[in-house]
Protein backbone atom coordinates (compact mmCIF):
# COMPACT_ATOMS: atom_id res chain seq x y z
CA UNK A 1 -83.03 124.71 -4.59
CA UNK A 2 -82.38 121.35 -5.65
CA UNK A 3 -80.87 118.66 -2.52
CA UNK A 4 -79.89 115.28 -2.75
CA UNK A 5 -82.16 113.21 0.11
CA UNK A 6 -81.65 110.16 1.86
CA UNK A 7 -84.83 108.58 0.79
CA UNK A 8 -83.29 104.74 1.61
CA UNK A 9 -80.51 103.13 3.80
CA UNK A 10 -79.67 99.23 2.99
CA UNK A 11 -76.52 97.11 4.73
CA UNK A 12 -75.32 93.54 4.12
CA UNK A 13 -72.82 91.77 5.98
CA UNK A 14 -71.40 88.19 5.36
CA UNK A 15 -72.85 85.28 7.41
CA UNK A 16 -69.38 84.27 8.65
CA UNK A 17 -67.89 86.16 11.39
CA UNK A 18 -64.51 85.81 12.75
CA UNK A 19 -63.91 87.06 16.31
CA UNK A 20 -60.51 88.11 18.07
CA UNK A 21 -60.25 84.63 19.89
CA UNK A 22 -60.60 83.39 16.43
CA UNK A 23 -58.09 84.81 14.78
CA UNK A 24 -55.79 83.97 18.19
CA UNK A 25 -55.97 80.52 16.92
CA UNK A 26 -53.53 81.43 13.98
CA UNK A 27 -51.66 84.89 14.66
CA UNK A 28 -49.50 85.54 17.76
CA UNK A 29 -52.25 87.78 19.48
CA UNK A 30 -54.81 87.62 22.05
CA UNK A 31 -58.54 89.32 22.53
CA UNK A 32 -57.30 91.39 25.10
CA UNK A 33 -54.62 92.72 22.82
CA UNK A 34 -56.73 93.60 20.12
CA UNK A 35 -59.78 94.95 22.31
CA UNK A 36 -57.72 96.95 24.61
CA UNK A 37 -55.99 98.35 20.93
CA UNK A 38 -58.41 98.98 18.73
CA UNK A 39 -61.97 98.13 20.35
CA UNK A 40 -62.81 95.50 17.49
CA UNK A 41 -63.80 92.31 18.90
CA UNK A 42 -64.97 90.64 15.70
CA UNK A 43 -65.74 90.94 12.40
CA UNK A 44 -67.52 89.22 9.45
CA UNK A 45 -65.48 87.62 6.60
CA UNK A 46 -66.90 87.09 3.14
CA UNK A 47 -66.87 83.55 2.29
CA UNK A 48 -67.31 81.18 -0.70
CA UNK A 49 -69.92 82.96 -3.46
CA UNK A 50 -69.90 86.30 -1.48
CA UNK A 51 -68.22 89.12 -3.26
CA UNK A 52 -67.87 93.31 -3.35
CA UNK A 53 -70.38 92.79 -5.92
CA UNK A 54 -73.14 90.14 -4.20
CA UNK A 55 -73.14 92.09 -1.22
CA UNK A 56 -73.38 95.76 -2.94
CA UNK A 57 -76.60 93.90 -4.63
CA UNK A 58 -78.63 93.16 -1.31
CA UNK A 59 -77.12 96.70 0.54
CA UNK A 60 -78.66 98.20 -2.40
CA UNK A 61 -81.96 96.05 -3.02
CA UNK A 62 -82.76 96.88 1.01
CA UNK A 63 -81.99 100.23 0.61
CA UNK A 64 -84.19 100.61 -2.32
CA UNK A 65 -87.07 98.53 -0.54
CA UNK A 66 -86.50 101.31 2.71
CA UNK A 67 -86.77 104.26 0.21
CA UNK A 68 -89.94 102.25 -1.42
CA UNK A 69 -88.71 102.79 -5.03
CA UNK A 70 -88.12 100.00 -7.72
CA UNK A 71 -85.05 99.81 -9.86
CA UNK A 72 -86.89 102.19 -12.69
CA UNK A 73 -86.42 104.90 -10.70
CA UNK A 74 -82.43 104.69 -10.23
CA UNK A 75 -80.53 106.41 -12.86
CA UNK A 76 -76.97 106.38 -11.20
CA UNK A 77 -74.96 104.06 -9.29
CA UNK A 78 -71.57 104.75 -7.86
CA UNK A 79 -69.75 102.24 -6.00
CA UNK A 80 -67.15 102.98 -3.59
CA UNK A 81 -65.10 99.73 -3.59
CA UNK A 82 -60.88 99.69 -3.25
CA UNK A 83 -61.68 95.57 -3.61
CA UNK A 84 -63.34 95.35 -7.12
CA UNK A 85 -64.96 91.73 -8.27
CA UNK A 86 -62.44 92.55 -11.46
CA UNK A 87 -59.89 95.37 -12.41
CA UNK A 88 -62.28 96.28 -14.95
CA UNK A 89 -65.51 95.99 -15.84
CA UNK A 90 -66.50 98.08 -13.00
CA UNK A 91 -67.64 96.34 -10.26
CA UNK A 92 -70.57 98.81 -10.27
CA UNK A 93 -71.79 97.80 -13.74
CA UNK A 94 -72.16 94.13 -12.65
CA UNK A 95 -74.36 95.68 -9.91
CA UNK A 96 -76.14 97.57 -12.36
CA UNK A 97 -76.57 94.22 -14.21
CA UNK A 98 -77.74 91.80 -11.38
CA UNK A 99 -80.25 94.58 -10.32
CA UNK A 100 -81.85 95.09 -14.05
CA UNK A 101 -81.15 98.50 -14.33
CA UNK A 102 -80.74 99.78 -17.88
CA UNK A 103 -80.26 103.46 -18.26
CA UNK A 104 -78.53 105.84 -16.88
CA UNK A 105 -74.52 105.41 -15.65
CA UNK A 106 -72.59 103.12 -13.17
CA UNK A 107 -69.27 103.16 -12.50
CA UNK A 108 -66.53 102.55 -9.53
CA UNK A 109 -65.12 105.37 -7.04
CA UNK A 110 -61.50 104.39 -5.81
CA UNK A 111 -60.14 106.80 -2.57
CA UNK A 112 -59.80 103.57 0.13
CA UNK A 113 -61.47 104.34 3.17
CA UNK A 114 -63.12 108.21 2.43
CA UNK A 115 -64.75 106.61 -0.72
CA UNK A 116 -68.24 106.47 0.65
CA UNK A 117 -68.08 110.32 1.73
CA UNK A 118 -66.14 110.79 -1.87
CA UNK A 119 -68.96 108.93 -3.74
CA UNK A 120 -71.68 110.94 -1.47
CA UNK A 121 -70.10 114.49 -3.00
CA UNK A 122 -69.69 112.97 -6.54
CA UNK A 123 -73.64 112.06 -6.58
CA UNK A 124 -74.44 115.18 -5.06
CA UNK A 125 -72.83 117.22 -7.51
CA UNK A 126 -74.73 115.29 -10.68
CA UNK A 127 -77.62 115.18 -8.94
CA UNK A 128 -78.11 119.13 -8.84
CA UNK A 129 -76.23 119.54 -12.22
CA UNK A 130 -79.43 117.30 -13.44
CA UNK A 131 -77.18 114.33 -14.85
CA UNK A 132 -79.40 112.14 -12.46
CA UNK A 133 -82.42 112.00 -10.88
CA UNK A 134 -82.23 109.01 -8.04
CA UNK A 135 -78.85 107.44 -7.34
CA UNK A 136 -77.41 104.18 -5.42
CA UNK A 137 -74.33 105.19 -3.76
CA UNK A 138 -72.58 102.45 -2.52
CA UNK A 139 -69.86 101.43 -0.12
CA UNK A 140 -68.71 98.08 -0.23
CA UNK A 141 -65.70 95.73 0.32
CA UNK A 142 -63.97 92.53 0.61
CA UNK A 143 -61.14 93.28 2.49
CA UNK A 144 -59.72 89.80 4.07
CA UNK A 145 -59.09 89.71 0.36
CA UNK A 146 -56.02 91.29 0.32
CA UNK A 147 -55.06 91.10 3.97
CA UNK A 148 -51.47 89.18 4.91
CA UNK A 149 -52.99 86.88 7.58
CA UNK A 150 -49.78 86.80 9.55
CA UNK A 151 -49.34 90.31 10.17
CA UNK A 152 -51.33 90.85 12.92
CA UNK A 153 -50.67 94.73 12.76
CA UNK A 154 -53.21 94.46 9.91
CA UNK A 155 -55.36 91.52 9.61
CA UNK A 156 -57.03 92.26 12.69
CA UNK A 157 -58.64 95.37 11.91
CA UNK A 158 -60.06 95.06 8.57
CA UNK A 159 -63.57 93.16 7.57
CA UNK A 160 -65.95 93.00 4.58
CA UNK A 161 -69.24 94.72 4.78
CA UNK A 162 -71.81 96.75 2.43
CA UNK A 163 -74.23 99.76 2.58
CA UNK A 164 -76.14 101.39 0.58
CA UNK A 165 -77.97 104.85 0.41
CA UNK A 166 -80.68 105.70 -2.12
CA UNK A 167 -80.42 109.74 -2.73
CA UNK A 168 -83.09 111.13 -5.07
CA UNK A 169 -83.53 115.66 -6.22
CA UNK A 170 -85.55 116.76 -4.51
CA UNK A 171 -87.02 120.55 -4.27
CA UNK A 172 -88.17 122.11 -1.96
CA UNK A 173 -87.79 121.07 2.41
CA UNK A 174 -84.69 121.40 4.53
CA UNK A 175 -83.74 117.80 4.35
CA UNK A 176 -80.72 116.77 2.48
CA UNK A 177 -76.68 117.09 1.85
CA UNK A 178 -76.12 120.41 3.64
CA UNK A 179 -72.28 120.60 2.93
CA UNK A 180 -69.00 118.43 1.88
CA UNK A 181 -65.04 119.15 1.86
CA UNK A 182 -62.85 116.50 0.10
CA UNK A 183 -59.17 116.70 0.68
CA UNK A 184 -55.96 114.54 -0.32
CA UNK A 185 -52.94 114.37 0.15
CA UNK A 186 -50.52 111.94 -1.60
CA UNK A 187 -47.18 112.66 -0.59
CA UNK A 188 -48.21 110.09 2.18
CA UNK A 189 -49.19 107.33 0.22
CA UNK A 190 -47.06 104.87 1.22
CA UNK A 191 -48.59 105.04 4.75
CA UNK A 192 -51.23 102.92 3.91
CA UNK A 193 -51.40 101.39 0.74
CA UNK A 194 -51.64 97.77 -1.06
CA UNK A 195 -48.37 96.57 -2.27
CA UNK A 196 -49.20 94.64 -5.54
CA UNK A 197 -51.61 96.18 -8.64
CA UNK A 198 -51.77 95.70 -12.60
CA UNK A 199 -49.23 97.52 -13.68
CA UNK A 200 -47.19 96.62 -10.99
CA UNK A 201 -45.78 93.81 -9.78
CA UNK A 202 -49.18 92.60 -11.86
CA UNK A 203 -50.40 91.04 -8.24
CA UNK A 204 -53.39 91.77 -6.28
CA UNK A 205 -50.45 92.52 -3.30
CA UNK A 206 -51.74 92.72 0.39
CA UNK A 207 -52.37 95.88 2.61
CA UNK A 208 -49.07 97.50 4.31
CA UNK A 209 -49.76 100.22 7.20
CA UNK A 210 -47.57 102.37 9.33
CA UNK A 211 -50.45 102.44 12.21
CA UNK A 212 -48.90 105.11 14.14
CA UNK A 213 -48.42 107.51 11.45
CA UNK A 214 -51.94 106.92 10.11
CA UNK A 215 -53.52 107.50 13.58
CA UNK A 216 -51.42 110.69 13.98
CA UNK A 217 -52.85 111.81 10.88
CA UNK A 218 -56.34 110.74 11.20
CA UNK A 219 -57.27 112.74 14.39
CA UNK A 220 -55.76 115.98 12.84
CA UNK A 221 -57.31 116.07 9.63
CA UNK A 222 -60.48 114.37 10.79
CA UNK A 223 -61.26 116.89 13.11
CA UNK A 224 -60.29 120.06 10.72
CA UNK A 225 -62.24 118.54 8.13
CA UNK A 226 -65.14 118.32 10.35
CA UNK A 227 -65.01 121.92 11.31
CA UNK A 228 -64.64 123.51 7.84
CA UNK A 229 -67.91 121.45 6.55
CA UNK A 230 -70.00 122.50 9.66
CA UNK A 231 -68.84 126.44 9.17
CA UNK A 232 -69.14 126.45 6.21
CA UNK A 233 -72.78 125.54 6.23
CA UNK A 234 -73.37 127.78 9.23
CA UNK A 235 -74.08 125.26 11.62
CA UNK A 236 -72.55 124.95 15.06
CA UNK A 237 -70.71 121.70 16.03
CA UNK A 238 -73.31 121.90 19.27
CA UNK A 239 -75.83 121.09 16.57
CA UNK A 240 -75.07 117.79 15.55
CA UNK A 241 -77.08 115.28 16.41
CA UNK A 242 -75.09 112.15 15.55
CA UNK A 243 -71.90 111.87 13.85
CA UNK A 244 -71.22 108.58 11.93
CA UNK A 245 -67.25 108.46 11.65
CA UNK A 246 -65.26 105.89 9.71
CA UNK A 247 -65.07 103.04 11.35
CA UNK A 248 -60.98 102.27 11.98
CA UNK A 249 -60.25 102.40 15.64
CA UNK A 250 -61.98 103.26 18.96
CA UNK A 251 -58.79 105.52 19.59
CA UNK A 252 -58.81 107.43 16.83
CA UNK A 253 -62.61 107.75 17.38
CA UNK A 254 -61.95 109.08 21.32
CA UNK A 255 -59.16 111.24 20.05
CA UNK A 256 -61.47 112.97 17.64
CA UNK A 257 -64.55 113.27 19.78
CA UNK A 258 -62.08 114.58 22.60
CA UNK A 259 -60.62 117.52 20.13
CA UNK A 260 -63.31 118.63 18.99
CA UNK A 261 -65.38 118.96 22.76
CA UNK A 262 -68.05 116.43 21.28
CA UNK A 263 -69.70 114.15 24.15
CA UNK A 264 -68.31 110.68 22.69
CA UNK A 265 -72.07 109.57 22.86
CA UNK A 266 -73.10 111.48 19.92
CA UNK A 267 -71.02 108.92 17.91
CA UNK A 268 -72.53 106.08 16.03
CA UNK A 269 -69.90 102.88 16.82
CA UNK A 270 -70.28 99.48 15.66
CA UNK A 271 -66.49 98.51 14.67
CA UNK A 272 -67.03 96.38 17.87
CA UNK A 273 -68.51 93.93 15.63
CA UNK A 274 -67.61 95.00 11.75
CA UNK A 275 -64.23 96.00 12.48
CA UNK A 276 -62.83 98.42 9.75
CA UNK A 277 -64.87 97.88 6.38
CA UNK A 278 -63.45 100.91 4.81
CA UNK A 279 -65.64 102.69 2.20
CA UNK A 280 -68.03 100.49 3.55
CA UNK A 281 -67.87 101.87 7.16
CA UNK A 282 -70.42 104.68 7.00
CA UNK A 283 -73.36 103.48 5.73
CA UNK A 284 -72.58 100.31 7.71
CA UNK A 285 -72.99 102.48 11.21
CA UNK A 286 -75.32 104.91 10.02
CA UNK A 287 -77.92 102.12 8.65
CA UNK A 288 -77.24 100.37 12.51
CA UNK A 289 -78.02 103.96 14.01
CA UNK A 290 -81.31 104.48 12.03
CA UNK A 291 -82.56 100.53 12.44
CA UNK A 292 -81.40 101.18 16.51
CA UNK A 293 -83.64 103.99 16.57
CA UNK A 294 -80.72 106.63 17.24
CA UNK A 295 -80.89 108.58 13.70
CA UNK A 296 -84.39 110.10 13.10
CA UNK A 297 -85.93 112.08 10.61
CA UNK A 298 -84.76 116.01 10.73
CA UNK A 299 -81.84 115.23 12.50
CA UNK A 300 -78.02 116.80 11.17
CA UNK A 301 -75.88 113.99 10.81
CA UNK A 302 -72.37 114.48 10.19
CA UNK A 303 -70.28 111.93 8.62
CA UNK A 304 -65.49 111.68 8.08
CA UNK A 305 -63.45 109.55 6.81
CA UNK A 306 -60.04 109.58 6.07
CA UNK A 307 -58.05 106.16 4.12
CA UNK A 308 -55.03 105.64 1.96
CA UNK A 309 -53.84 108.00 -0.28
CA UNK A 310 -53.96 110.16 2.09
CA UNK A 311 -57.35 110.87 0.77
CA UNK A 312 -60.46 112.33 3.65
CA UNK A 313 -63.74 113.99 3.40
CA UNK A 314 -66.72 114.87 5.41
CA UNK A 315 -70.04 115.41 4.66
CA UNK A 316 -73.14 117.25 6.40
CA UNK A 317 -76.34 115.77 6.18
CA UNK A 318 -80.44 116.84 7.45
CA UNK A 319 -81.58 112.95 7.54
């Protein structure tokens, strides 16, 4: 049987970070507000020559330096991006460029917040179907790019981030994707969504959110989702060693862990610091679990996300 392995994990963030007394200085709200809300206290914001695309390069240039591969051995790169450096080329062609990669394909994966687990089941499925060999899949995004900085219902929870995991075929051992369950659902699409695009209002537009509706949603089908991935691999929720959830708000987060009987412990949590990178999220946490010593070798990881669209997805890993 052929599995798509973890071989590499990489993660960039931008140098400048903006924390909640920051952002106090120019929106009506306070620390205390946001903290006691969400459990963000800060968050880094991509500044002057830092795009999707420079920091998908160095995510992906650690990740590959983890795995201890060069750029010959990557045939595929998918990035998960909802904040392209350009509507098209693909953002993950310029990647492709700036790392010297010449063969095989690259292209952009587009479902908001769930397109890291998304772009995780896409490689997967080439990988075994022999299209690839070794992939980059990518999560990365400039968010405060397309934030309304005086609606502090939004433009406190969002940040810019990158990660990066190098999967290569492997035969053979039990490590690997185990399992994966995509779902969408787009009658709800105006719950969270950017109001500006191409064809549009021909606007990049800024990010509109109905928070309580999206949190209502996200524990529900967060939690579901997780439970038809782990049955349907035949492993018990007991089992999991970590889970490494999208990082959107410590609520959601509590909610989740709380119906589904998981010890809140067991969850990797860093939007303390990133705030909510969206399809950059996962990798994000799951590269500060494995350089924290928390993730080890063996271990069943479990990863959900669920973003705009409604789009959400889980996927079951053996790190």
């Amino acid at each position: 049987m052929i599995r798509s392995v973890v071989v590499g994990v990489g993660s960039e963030l931008p140098q400048n970070i903006m924390t909640n007394n920051d952002l106090a200085k120019f929106v009506d709200t306070s620390d205390e507000w946001i903290t006691e809300r969400t459990g963000i206290r800060a968050r880094h914001i991509a500044g002057e020559g830092e795009t999707t695309k420079t920091l998908a390069v160095a995510a992906a240039r650690q990740a590959l330096s983890n795995a201890g591969l060069s750029i010959e051995d990557v045939d595929l790169i998918i990035l998960a991006t909802s904040t392209p450096d350009h509507t098209f080329p693909a953002t993950a062609t310029e990647v492709q460029a700036e790392l010297g990669i010449t063969k095989g394909a690259a292209f952009d994966l587009q479902a908001v917040c769930s397109g890291f687990v998304y772009a995780l089941t896409t490689a997967d499925a080439l990988l075994k179907a022999g299209q690839a060999t070794c992939a980059l899949v990518i999560g990365s995004e400039t968010f405060s790019r397309i934030l309304d900085w005086s609606d502090r219902a939004t433009c406190v929870l969002f940040g810019d981030g990158a990660g990066a995991f190098v999967l290569q075929a492997q035969k053979g051992g039990n490590a690997g994707i185990l399992g994966s369950k995509l779902r969408s659902d787009g009658r709800h699409c105006m719950k969270l969504y950017v109001d500006g695009g191409p064809s549009t209002t021909r606007t990049v537009g800024h990010l509109r959110m109905e928070g309580r509706e999206v949190f209502k949603h996200a524990v529900v089908n967060m939690a579901e989702n997780m439970l038809e991935v782990t049955t349907a691999a035949g492993i018990a929720m007991a089992d999991i060693d970590w889970f490494v959830p999208h990082q959107a708000n410590k609520r959601i987060l509590d909610s989740t862990a709380s119906k589904l009987g998981v010890a809140r412990e067991k969850f990797i949590i860093t939007l303390d610091h990133h705030g909510n990178t969206s399809a950059a999220s996962i990798p994000l946490a799951f590269n500060h679990g494995l350089q924290n010593g928390l993730i080890k070798r063996g271990q069943l990881v479990l990863m959900e996300a669920m973003g705009g669209g409604f789009t959400w997805g889980g996927v079951l890993l053996r790190f």
